[in-house]
N, C-alpha and C. Protein backbone atom coordinates (compact mmCIF):
# COMPACT_ATOMS: atom_id res chain seq x y z
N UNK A 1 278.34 216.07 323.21
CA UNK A 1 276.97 215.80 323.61
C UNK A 1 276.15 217.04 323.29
N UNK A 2 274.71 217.14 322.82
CA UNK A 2 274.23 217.79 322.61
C UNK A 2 273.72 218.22 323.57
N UNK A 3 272.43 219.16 323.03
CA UNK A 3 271.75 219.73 324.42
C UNK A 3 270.56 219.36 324.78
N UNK A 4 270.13 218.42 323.85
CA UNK A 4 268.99 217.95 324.03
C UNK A 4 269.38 216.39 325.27
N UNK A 5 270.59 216.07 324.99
CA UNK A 5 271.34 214.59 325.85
C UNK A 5 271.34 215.24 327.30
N UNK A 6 272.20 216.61 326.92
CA UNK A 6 272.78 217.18 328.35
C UNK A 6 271.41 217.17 329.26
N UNK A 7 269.98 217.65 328.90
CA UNK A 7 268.91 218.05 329.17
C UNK A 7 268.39 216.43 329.90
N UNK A 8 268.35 215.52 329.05
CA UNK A 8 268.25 214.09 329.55
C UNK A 8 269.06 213.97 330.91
N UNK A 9 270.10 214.22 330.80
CA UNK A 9 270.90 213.52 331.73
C UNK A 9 270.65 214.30 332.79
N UNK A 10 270.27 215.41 332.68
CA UNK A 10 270.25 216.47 334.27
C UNK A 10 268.74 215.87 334.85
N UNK A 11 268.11 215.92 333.99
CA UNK A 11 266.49 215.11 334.25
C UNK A 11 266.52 214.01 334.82
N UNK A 12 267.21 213.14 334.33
CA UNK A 12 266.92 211.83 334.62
C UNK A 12 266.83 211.19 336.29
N UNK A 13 266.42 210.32 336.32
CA UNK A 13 266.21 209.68 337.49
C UNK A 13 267.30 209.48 338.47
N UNK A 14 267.56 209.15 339.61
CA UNK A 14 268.82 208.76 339.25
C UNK A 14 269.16 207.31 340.14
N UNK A 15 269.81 206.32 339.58
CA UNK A 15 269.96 205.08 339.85
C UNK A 15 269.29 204.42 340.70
N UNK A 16 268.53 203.53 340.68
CA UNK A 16 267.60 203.33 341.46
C UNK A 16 268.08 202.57 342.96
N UNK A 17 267.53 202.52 344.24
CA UNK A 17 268.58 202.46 345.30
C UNK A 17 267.61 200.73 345.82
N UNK A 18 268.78 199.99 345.85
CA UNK A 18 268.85 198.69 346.04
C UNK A 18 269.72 198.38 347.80
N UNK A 19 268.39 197.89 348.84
CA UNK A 19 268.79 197.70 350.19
C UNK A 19 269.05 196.45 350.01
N UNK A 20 270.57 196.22 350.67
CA UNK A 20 271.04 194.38 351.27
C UNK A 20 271.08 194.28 352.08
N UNK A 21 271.17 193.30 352.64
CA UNK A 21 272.11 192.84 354.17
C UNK A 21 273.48 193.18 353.84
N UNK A 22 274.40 193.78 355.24
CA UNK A 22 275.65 194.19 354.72
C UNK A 22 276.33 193.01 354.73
N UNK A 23 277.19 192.45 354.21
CA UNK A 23 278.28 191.57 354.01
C UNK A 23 280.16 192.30 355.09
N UNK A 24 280.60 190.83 354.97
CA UNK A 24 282.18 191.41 355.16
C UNK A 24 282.77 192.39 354.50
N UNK A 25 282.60 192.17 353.71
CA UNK A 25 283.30 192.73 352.21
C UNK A 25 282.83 194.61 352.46
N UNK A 26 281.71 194.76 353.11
CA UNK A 26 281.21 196.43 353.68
C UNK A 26 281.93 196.92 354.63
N UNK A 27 282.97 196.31 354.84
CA UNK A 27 283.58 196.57 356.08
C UNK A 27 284.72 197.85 356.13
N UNK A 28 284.84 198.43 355.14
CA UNK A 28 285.73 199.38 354.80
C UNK A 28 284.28 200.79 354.93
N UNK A 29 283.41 200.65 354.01
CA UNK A 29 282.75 201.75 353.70
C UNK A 29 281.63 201.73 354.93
N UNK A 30 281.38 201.20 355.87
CA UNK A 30 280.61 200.76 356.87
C UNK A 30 281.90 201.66 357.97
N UNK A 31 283.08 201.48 357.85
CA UNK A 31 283.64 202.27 358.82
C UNK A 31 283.70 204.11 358.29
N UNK A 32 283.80 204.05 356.77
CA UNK A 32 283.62 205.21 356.48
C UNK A 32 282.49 205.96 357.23
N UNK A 33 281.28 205.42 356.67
CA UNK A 33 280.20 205.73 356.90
C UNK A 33 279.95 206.32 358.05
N UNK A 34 280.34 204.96 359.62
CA UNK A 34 280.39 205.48 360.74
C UNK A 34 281.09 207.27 361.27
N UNK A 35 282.08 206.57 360.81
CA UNK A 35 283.08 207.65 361.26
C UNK A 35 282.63 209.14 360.97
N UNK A 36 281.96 208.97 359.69
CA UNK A 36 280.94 209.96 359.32
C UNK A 36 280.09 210.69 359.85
N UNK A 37 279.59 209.43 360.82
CA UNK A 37 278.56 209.91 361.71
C UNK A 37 279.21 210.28 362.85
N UNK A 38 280.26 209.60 363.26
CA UNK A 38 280.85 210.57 364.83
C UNK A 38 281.09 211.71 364.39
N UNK A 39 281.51 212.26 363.08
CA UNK A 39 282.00 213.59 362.89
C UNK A 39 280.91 214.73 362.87
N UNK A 40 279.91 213.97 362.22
CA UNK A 40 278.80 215.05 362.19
C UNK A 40 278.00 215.02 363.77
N UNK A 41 277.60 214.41 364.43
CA UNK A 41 277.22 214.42 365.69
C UNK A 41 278.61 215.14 366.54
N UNK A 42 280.16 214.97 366.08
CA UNK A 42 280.45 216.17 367.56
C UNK A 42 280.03 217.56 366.45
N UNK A 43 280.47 217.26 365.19
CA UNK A 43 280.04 218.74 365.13
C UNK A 43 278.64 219.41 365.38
N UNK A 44 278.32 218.67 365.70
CA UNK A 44 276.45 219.16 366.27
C UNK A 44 276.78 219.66 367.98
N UNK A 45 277.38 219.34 368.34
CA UNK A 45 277.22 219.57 369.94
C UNK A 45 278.75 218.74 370.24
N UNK A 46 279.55 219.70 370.34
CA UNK A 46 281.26 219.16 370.55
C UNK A 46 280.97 218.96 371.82
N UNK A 47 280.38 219.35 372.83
CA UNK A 47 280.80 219.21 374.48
C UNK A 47 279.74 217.50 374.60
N UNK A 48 278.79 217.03 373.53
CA UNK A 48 277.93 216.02 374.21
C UNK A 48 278.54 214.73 373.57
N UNK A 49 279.48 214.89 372.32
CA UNK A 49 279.18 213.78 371.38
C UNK A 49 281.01 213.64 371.22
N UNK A 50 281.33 211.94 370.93
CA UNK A 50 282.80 212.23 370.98
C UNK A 50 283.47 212.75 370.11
N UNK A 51 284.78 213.07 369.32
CA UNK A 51 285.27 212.89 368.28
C UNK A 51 285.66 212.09 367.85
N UNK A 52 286.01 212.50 366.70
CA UNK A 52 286.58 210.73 365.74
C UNK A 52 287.92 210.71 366.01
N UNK A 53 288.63 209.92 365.87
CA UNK A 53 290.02 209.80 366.06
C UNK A 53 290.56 209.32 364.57
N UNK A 54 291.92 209.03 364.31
CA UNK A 54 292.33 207.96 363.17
C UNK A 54 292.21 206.92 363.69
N UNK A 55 291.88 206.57 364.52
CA UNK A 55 291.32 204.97 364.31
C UNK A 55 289.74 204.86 364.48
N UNK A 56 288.99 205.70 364.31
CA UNK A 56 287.55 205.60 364.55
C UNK A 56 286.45 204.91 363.03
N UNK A 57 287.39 204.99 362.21
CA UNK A 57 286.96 204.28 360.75
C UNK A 57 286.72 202.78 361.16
N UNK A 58 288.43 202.63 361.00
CA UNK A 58 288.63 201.14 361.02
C UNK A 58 287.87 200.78 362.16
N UNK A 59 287.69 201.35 363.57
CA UNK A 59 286.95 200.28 364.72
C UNK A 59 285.76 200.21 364.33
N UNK A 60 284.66 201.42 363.69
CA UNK A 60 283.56 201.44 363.61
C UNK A 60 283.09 200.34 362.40
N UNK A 61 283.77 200.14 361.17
CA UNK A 61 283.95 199.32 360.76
C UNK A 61 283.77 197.80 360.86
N UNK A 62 284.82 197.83 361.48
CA UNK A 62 285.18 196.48 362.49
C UNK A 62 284.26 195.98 363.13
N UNK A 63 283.50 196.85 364.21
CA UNK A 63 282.56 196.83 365.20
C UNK A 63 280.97 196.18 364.17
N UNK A 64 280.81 197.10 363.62
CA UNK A 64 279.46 196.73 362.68
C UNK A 64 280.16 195.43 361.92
N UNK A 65 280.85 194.99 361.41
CA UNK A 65 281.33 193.61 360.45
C UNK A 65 280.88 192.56 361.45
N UNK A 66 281.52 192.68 362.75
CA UNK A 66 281.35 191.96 363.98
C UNK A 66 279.96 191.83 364.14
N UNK A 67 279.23 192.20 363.72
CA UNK A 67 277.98 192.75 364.48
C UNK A 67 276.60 191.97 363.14
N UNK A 68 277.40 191.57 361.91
CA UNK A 68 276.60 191.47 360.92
C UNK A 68 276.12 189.82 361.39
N UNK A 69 276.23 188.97 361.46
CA UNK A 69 276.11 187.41 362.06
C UNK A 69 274.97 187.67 363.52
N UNK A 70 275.08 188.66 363.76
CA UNK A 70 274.20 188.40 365.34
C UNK A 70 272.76 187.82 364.74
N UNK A 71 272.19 187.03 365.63
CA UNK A 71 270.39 187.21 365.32
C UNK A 71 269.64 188.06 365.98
N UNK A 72 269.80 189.13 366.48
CA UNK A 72 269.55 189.53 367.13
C UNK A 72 269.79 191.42 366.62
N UNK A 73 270.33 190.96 365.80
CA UNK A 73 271.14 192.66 364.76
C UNK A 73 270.40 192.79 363.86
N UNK A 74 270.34 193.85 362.87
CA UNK A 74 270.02 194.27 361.89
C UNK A 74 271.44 195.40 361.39
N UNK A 75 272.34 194.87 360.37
CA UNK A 75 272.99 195.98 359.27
C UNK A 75 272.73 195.75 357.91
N UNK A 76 272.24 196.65 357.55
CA UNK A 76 271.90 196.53 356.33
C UNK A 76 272.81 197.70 355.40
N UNK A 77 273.10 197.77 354.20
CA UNK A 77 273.48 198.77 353.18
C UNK A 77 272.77 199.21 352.30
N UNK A 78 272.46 200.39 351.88
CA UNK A 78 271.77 201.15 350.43
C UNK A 78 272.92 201.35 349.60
N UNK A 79 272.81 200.46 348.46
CA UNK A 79 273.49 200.90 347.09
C UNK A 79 273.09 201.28 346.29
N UNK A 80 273.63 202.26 345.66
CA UNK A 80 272.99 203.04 344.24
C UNK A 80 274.45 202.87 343.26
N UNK A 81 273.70 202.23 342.30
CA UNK A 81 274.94 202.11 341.06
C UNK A 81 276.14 201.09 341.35
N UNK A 82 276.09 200.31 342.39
CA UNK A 82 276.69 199.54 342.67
C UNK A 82 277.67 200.06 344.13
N UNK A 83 277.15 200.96 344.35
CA UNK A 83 278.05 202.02 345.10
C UNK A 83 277.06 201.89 346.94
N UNK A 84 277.56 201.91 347.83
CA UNK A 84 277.07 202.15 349.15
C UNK A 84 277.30 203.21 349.62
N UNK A 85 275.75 203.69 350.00
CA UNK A 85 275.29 205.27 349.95
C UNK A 85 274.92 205.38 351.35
N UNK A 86 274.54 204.39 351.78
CA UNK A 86 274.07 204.49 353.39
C UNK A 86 273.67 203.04 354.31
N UNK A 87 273.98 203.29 355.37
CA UNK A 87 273.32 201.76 356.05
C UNK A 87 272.66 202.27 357.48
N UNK A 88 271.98 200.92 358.03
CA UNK A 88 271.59 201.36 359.25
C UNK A 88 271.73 200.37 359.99
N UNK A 89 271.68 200.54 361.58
CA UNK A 89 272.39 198.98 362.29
C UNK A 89 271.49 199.43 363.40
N UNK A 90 270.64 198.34 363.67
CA UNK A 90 269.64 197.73 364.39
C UNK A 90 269.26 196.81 365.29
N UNK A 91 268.95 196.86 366.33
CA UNK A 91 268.73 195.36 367.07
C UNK A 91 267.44 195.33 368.19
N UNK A 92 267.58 194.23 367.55
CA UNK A 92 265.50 193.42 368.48
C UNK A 92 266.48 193.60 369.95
N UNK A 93 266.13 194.26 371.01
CA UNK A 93 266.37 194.05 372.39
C UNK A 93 265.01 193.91 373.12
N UNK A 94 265.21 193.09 374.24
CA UNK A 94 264.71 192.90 375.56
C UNK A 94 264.56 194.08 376.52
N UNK A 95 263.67 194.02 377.13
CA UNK A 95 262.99 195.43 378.43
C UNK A 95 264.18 195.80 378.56
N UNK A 96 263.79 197.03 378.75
CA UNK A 96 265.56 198.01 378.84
C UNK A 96 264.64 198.80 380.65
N UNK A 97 265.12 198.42 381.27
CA UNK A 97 264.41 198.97 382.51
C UNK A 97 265.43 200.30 383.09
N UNK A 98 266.17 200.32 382.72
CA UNK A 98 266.98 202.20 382.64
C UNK A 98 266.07 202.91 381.68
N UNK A 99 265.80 202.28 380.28
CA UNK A 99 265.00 203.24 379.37
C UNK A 99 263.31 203.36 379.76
N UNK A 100 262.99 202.18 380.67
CA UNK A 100 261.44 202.39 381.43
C UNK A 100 261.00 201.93 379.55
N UNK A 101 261.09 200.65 379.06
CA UNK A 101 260.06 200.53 378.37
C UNK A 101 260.37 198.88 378.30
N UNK A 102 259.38 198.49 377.32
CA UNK A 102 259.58 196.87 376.96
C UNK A 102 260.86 196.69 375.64
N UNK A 103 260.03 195.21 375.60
CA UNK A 103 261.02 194.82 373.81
C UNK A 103 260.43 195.40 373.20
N UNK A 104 261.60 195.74 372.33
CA UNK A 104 261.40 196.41 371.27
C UNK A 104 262.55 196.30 370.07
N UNK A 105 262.58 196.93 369.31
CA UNK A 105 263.28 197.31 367.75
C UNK A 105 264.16 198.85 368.13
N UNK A 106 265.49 198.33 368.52
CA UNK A 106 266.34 199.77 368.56
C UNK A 106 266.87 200.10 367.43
N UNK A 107 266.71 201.12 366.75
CA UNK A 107 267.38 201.56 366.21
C UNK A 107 269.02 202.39 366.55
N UNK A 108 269.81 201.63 366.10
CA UNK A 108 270.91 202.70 366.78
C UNK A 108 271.95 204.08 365.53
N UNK A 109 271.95 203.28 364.64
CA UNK A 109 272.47 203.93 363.07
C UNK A 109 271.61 203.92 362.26
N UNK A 110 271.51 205.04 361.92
CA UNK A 110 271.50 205.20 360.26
C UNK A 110 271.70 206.40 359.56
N UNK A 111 272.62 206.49 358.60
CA UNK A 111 273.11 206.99 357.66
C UNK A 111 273.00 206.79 356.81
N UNK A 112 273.18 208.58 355.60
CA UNK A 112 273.27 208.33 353.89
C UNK A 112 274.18 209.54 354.01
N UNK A 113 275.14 208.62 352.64
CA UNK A 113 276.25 209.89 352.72
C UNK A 113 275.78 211.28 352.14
N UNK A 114 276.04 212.11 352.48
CA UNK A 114 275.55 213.77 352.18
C UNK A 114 275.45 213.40 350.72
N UNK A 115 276.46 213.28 349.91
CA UNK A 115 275.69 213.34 348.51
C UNK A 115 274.66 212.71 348.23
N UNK A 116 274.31 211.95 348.84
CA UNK A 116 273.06 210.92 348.69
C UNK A 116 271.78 211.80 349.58
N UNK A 117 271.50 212.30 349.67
CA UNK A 117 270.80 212.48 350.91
C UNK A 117 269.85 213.64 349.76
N UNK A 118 268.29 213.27 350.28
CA UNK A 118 266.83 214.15 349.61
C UNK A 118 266.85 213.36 348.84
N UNK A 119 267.15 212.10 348.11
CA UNK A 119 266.91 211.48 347.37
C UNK A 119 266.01 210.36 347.72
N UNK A 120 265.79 210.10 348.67
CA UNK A 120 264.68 208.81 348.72
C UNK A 120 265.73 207.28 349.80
N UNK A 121 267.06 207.62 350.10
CA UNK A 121 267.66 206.79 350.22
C UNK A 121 267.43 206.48 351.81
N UNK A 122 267.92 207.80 352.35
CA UNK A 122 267.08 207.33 354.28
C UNK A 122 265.87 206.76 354.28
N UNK A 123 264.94 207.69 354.34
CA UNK A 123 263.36 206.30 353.55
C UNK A 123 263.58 204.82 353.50
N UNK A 124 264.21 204.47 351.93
CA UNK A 124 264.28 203.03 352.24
C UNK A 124 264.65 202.08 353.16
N UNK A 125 265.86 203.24 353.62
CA UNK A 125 266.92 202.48 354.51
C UNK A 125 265.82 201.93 355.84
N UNK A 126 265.13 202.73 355.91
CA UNK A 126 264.21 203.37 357.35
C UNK A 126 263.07 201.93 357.18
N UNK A 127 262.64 202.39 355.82
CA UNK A 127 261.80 201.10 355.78
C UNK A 127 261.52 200.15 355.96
N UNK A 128 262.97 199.64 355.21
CA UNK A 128 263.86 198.28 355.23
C UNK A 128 263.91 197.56 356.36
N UNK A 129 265.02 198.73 357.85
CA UNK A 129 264.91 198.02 359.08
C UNK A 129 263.86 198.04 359.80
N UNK A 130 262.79 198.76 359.46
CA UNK A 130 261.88 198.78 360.26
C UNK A 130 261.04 197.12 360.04
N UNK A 131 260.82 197.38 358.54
CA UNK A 131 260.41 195.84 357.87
C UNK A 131 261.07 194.32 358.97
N UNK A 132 262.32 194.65 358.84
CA UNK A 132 263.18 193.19 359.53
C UNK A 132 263.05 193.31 360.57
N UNK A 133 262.99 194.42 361.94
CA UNK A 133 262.71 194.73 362.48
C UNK A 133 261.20 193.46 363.44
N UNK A 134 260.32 194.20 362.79
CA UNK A 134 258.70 193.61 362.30
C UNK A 134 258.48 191.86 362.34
N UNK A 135 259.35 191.39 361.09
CA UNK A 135 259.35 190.14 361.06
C UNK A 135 260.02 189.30 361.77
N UNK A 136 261.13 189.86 363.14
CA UNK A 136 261.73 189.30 364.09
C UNK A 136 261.34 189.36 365.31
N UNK A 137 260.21 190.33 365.28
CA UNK A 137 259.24 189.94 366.36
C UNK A 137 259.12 191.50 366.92
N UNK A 138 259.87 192.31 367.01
CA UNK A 138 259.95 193.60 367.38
C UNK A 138 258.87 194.52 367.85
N UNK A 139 258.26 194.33 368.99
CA UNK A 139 256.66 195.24 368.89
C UNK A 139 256.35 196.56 368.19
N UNK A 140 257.66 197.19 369.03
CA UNK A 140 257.80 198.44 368.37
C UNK A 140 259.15 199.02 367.96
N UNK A 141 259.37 200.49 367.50
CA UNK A 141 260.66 200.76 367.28
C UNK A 141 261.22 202.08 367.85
N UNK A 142 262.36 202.05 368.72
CA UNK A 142 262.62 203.41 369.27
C UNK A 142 263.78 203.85 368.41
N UNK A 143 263.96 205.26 368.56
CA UNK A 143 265.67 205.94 368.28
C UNK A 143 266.11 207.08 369.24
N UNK A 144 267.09 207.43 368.99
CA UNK A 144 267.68 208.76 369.01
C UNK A 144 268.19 209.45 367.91
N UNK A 145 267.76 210.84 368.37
CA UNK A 145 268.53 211.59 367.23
C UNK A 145 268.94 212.60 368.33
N UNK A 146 270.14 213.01 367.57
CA UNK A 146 271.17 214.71 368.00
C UNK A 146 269.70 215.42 367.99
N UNK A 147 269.45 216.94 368.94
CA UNK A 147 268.31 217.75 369.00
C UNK A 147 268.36 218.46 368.26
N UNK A 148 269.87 218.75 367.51
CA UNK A 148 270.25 219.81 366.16
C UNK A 148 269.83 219.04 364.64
N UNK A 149 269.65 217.86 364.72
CA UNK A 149 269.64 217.09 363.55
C UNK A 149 267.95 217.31 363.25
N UNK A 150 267.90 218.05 362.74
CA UNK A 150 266.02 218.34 362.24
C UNK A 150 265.95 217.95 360.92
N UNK A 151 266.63 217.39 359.86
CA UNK A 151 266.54 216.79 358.60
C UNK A 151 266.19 215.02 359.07
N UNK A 152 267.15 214.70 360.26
CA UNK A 152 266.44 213.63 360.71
C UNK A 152 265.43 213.07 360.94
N UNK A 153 264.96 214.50 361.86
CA UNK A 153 263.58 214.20 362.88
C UNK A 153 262.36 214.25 362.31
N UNK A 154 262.92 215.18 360.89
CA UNK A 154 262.06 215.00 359.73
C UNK A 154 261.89 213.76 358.89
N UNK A 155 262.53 212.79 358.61
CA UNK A 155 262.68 212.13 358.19
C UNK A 155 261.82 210.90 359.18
N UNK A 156 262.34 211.01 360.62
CA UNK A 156 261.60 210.03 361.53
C UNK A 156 260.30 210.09 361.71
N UNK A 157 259.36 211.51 361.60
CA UNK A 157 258.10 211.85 362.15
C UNK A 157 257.53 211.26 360.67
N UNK A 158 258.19 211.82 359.49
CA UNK A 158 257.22 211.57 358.63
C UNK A 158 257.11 209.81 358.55
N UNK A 159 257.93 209.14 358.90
CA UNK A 159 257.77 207.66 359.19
C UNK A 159 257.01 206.92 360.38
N UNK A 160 256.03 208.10 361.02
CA UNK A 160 255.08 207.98 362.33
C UNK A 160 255.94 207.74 363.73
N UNK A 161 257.35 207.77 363.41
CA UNK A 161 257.83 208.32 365.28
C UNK A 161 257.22 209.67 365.69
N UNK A 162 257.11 209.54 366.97
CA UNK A 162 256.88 210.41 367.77
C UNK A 162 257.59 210.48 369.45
N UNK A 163 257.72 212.21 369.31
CA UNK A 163 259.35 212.43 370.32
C UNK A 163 258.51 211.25 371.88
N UNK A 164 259.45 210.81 372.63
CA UNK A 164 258.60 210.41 373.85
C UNK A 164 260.02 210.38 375.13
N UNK A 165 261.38 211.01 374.55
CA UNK A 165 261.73 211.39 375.30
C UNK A 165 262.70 212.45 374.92
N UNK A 166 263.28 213.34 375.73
CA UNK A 166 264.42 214.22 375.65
C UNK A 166 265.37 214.09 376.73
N UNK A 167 266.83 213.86 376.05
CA UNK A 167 267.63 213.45 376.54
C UNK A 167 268.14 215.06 377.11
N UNK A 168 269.23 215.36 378.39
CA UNK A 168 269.55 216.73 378.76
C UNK A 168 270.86 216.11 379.44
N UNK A 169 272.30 216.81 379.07
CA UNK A 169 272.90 217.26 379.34
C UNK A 169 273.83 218.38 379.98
N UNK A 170 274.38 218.24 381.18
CA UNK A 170 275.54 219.44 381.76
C UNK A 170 276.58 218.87 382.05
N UNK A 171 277.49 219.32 381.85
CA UNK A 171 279.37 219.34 382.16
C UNK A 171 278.84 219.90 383.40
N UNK A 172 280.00 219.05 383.94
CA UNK A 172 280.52 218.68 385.07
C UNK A 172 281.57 219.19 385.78
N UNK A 173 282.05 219.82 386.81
CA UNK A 173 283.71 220.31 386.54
C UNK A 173 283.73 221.75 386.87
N UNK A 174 285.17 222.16 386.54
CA UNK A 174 285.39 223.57 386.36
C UNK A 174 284.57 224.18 385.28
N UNK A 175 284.28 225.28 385.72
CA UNK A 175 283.34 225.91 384.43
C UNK A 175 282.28 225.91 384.62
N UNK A 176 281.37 224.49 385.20
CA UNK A 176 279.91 224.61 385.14
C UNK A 176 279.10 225.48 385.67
C-alpha cells in the first residue's frame, strides 16, 4: 500500500453506526457489554458498586434477552461494520414514589465499548432511546451515572439532562 492509500485510510470516516432493536441472537455480546459495565463502575468506587463474577456475563446477558419482548422496555444495539459497539436498556415506568417523581422514561444502561467511544456512538445510542422513549408516551427522562464517570455526564448534559439528584453513600460496620 502506498502512502497516499495509507493517508486515506487513517482519514477516513469510520463505518457509519447503525441503531436496532436488540434481538436474541445479542445475547452473548449484550452480556459482554454488561459485564463491562459492572467492571468499570466497581472500578470507579469498589466499596459502592458490585463486582463481576464468572457468571456476571452470561446473567447480564440473559437478563437483558429476557427483557427484549417487554412493552414496557427499551434494548436497543449500536453496530458499526456489522459489529455491536454499544446498547442501552430502558423502560417507560410509572410514579416511582421512593424516587419523589412521576412517569417517566428510565434510563438504566448504556454503553459503548471503549474502542468505540468519542466517536459519535453514545449520542446515537442516547438519541435513539430517548426517541422510543418519546413515542411510548414517556414525559420525561431520568438516569444515573457513577459521580467519577464525567465522560458520561458529559455526554448527558450536552443531551439537556440536568443533575436533580445526588445519590450519598457510607459503610456500615466495623471501620466506619
Amino acid at each position: 500500500m502506498g502512502a497516499r492509500e495509507a493517508r486515506r485510510r487513517v482519514n477516513a470516516e469510520p463505518p457509519a453506526v447503525v441503531v436496532r432493536p436488540a434481538t436474541a441472537a445479542d445475547e452473548s455480546v449484550l452480556g459482554r457489554l454488561g459485564a463491562l459495565m459492572v467492571r468499570t463502575h466497581h472500578k470507579l468506587d469498589p466499596a459502592r458498586f458490585i463486582a463481576a463474577t464468572p457468571r456476571t456475563e452470561r446473567g447480564y446477558g440473559s437478563w437483558l434477552a429476557s427483557q427484549i419482548e417487554e412493552p414496557d422496555v427499551v434494548v436497543i444495539v449500536a453496530e458499526r461494520a456489522g459489529e455491536v459497539v454499544g446498547y442501552a436498556y430502558a423502560g417507560v415506568e410509572g410514579p416511582d414514589y421512593m424516587a419523589l417523581r412521576g412517569p417517566a422514561g428510565v434510563i438504566h444502561d448504556l454503553l459503548v465499548d471503549p474502542a468505540h467511544r468519542g466517536s459519535g456512538v453514545g449520542h446515537r445510542l442516547l438519541d435513539a432511546v430517548l426517541e422510543v422513549l418519546a413515542a411510548r408516551g414517556a414525559p420525561c427522562a431520568v438516569l444515573s451515572t457513577a459521580s467519577r464517570n464525567e465522560a458520561a455526564q458529559r455526554l448527558f448534559k450536552r443531551a439537556g439532562f440536568r443533575p436533580t439528584m445526588v445519590e450519598m453513600t457510607r459503610e456500615l460496620g466495623e471501620g466506619s
